[in-house]
Protein backbone atom coordinates (compact mmCIF):
# COMPACT_ATOMS: atom_id res chain seq x y z
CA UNK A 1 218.97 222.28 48.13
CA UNK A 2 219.69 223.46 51.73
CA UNK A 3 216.17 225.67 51.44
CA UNK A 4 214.47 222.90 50.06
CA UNK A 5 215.81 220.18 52.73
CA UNK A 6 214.96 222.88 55.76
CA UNK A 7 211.93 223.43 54.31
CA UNK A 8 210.95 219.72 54.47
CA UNK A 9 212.35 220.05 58.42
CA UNK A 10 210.11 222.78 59.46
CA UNK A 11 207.52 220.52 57.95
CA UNK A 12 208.35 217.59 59.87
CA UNK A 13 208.71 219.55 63.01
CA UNK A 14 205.09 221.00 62.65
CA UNK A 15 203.81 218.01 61.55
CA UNK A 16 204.85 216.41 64.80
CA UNK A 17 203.48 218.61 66.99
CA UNK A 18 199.90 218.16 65.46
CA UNK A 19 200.63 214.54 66.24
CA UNK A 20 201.14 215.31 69.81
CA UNK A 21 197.70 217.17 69.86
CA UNK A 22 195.46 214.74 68.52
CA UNK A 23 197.39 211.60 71.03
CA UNK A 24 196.33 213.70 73.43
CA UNK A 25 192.62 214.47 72.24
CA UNK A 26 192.66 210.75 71.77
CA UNK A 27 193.84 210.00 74.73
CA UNK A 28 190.84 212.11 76.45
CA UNK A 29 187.80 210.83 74.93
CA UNK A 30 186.43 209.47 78.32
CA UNK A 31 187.13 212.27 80.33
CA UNK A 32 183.79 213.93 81.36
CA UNK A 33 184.19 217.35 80.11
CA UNK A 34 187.65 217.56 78.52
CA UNK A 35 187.73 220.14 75.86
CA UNK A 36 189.31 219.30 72.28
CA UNK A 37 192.93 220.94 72.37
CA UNK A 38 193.66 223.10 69.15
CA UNK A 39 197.15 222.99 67.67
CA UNK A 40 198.95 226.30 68.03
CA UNK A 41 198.89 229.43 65.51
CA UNK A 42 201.32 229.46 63.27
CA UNK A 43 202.84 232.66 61.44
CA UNK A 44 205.78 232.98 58.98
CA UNK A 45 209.59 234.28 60.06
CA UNK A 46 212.52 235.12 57.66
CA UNK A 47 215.74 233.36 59.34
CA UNK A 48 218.30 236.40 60.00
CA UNK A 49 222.22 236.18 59.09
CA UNK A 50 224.69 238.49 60.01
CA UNK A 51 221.47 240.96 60.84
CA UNK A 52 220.14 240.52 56.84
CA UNK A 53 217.30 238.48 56.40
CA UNK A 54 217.19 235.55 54.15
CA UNK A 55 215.16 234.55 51.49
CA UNK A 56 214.14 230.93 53.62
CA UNK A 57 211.18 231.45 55.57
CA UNK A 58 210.30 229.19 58.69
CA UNK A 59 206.53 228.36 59.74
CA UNK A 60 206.38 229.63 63.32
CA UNK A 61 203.98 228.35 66.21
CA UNK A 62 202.39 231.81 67.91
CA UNK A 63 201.13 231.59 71.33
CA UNK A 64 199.40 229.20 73.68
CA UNK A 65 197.43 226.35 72.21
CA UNK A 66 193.96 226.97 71.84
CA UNK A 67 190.86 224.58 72.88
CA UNK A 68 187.59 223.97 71.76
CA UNK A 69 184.56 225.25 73.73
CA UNK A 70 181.92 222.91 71.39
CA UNK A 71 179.44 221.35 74.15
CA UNK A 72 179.98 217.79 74.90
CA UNK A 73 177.38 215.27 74.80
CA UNK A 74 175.44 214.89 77.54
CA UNK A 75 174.96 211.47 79.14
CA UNK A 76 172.17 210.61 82.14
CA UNK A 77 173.86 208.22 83.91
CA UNK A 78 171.46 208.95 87.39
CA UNK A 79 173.97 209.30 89.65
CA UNK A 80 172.92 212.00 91.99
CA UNK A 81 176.47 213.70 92.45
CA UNK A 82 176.93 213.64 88.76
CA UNK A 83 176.41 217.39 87.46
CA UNK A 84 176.56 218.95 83.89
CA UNK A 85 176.52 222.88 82.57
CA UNK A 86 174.22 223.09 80.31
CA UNK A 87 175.39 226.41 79.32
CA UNK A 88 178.57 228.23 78.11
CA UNK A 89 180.92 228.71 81.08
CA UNK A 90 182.75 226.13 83.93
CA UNK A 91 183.19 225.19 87.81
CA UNK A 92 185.78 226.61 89.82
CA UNK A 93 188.60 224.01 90.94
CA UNK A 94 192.11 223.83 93.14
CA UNK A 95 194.09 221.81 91.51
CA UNK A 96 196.40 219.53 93.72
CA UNK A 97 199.12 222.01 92.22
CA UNK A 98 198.88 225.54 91.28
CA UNK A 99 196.35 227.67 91.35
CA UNK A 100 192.56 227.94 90.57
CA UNK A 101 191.91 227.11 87.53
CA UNK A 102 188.26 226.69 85.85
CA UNK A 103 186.64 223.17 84.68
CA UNK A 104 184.15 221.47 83.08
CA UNK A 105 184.21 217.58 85.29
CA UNK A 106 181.13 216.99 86.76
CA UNK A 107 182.14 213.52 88.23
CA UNK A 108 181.18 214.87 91.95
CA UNK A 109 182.05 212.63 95.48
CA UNK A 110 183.61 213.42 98.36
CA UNK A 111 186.82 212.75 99.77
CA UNK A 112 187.85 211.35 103.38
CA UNK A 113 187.95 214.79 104.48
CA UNK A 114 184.48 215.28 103.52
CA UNK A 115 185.27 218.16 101.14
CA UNK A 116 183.50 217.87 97.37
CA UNK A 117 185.96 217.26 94.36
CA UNK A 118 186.03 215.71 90.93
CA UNK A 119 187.22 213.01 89.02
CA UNK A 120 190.21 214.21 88.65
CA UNK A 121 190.31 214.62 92.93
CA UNK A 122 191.05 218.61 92.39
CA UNK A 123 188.36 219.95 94.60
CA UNK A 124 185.56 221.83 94.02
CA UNK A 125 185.18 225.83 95.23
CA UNK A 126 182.00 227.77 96.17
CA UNK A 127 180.90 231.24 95.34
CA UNK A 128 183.85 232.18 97.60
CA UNK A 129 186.05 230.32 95.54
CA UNK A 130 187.10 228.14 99.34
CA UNK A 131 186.99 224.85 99.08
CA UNK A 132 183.20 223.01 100.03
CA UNK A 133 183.60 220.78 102.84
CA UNK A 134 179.76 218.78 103.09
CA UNK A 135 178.79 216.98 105.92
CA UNK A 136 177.82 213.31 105.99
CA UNK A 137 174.55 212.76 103.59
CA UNK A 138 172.39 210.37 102.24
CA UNK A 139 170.01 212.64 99.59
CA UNK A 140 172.16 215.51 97.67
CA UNK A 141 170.38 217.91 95.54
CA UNK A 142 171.69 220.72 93.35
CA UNK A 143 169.80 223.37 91.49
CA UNK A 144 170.06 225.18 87.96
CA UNK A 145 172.36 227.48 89.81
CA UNK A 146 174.26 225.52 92.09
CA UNK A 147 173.00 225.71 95.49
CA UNK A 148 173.74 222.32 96.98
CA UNK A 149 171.54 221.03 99.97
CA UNK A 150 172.22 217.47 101.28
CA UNK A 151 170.52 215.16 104.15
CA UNK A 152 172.08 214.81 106.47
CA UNK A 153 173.03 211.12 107.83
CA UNK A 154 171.67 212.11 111.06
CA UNK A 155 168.65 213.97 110.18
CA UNK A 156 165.36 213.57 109.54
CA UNK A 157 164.63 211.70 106.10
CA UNK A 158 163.87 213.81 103.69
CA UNK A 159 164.79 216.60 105.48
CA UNK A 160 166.88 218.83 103.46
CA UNK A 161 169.88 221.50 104.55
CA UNK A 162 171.73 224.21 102.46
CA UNK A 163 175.29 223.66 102.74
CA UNK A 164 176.45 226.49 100.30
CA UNK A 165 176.60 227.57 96.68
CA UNK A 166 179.19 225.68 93.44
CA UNK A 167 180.99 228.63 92.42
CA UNK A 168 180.65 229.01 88.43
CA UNK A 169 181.30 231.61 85.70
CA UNK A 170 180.19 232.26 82.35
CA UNK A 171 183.48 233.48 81.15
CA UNK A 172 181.61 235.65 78.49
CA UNK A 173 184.15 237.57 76.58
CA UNK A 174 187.39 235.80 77.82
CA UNK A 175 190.30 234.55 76.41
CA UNK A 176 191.52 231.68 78.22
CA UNK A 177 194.02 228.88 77.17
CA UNK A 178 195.25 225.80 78.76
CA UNK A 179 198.53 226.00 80.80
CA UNK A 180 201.24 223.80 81.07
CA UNK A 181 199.73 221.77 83.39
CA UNK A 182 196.48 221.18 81.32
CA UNK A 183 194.30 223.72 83.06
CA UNK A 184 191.74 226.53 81.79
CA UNK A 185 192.80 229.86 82.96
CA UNK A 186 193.45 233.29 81.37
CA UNK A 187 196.92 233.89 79.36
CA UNK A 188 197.94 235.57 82.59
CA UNK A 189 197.21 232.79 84.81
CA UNK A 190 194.40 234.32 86.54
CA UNK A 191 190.43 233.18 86.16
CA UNK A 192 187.48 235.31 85.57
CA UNK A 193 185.32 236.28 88.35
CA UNK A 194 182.53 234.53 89.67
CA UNK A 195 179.59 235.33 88.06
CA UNK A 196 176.89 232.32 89.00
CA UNK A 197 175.24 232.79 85.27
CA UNK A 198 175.81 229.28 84.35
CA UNK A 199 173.00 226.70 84.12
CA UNK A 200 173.41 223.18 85.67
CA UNK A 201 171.45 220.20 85.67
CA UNK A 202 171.62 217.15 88.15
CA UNK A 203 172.22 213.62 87.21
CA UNK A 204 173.58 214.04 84.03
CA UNK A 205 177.58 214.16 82.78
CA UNK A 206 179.29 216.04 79.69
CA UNK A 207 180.99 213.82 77.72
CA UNK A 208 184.52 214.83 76.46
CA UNK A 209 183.87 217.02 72.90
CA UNK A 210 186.21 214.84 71.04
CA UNK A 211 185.29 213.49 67.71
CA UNK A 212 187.27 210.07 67.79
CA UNK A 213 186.74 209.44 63.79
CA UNK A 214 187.78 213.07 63.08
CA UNK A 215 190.97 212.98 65.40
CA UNK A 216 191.71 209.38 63.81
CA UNK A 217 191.39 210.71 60.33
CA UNK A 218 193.82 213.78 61.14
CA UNK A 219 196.25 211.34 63.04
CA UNK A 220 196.34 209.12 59.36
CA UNK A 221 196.50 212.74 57.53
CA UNK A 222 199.39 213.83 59.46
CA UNK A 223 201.36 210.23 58.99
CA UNK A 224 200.94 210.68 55.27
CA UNK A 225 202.39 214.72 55.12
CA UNK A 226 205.22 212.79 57.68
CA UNK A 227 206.06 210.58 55.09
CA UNK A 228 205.71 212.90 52.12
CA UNK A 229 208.32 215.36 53.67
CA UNK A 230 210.61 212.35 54.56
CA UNK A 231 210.12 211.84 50.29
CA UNK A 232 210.86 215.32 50.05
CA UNK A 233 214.38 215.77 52.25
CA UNK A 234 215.34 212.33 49.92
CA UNK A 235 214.81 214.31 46.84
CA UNK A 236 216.96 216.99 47.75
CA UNK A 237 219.87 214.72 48.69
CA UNK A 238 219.27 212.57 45.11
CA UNK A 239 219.05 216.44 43.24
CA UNK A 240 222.46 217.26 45.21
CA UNK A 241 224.41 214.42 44.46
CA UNK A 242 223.54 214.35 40.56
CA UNK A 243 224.23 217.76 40.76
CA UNK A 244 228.03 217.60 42.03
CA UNK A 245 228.26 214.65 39.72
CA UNK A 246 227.25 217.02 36.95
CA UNK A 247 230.03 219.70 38.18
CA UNK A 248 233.06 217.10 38.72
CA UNK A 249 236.23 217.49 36.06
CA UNK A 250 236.35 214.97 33.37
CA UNK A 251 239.27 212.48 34.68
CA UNK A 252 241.86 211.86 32.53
C-alpha cells in the first residue's frame, strides 16, 4: 500500500505542475508574441535506502521547461510602431532586471526618455545590442531588416532620417529556454549573437501562439487525472484497513 499511495503522490505532484503551465499559457493569450510554455521532461528515478535502491520508482521533472516556437497569428492592426517577424528568430531586449534576453513583442512606442521599448516597457536594442534612443517623430518606417528611419518633428515633411538598425537573430540551431524570470535566453543565460537574418514587416502584430480550446481541454484533462489519483490514494487506505482487519486475533 505505501508504493501504491506514493505512487498516486508523485501523480498528484506532476499533475499540478501541468496545471501551473497551462494557467499560465492561459493567462498569456493576449500577449503579442508570447510563446506556449511546455511542461518539463520527465524521466524515471529508483528512491535509494540505506544506499540500495528500491523497487518504487518516482517520475522525475528533467531540466528547464521548454516553449513552443509555432508562429503566432498575425494581426494588421495599422499602427505604424507595431512590428512582426515574419520569420524564425526574435528582437533583442533589456529587461528592467537582468540581462538581455531575446523576444518576440512587437508592441513598439517610446518612453519619456525617448528610447524605443515594448509592451512590456523592456527596451528595445540595436545591432549593437545598446539601447535605441529616437528622436521626436511624426512618420516612422522600418524595413524587412530593421533599419528604422523616422521624421523628424522638426523636419521637413516627408523627409526621412536613419536613426539606426533593431538588432535581431535567427537563433538557428539554439537551444534556448525560458528563465526564471520568464525570458528567452540560452541554458547558460547568455543569447545568441546578432545575426540580422530575420524578416520583419511593419504594421502588423504576432499574436500569442496559444490555442485557448486546446489549453482549456488539457486544464479539464488534468482536473480529471487530479481526481482519479485522489480515488486512487482512497483505495489504498480502504485496501489497508480491510487488510489489518483481516490480520487482527479472533477476540475471545
Amino acid at each position: 500500500m505505501d508504493r501504491m499511495i506514493h505512487t498516486a503522490l508523485n501523480s498528484l505532484k506532476n499533475l499540478h505542475d501541468i496545471r501551473q503551465t497551462t494557467a499560465q499559457n492561459l493567462s498569456s493569450v493576449d500577449i503579442p508574441g508570447f510563446r506556449k510554455d511546455l511542461p518539463n521532461e520527465g524521466g524515471s528515478g529508483f528512491i535509494e535506502a540505506m544506499n540500495t535502491a528500491s523497487a518504487r520508482v518516482m517520475n522525475l521533472e528533467t531540466g528547464k521547461a521548454g516553449f513552443s516556437d509555432k508562429q503566432g497569428a498575425l494581426r494588421q492592426l495599422g499602427a505604424q510602431t507595431d512590428v512582426a517577424i515574419m520569420s524564425e528568430g526574435y528582437f533583442f531586449v533589456q529587461p528592467k532586471q537582468g540581462e538581455i534576453a531575446l523576444s518576440r513583442r512587437g508592441d513598439f512606442s517610446i518612453n519619456a526618455e525617448g528610447f524605443l521599448m515594448n509592451g512590456a516597457q523592456e527596451l528595445m536594442l540595436d545591432e549593437g545590442l545598446q539601447p535605441m534612443q529616437m528622436p521626436a517623430f511624426s512618420e516612422f518606417q522600418i524595413t524587412e531588416n530593421g533599419e528604422i528611419s523616422v521624421s523628424p518633428l522638426d523636419g521637413p515633411a516627408g523627409q526621412f532620417q536613419a536613426v539606426g538598425v533593431l538588432g535581431t537573430t535567427s537563433a538557428r540551431d539554439e537551444v534556448l529556454t525560458k528563465g526564471a524570470d520568464g525570458q528567452i535566453r540560452r541554458f547558460d543565460g547568455t543569447v545568441p549573437d546578432v545575426d540580422q537574418q530575420v524578416t520583419l514587416m511593419q504594421g502588423a502584430l504576432e499574436a500569442s501562439n496559444v490555442d485557448p480550446v486546446e489549453e482549456l481541454v488539457l486544464s479539464l484533462d488534468a482536473q480529471r487525472q487530479f481526481e482519479i489519483g485522489v480515488k486512487f490514494i482512497k483505495m489504498a487506505e480502504d485496501i489497508d484497513r480491510g487488510g489489518a482487519e483481516l490480520m487482527r486475533l479472533p477476540q475471545n
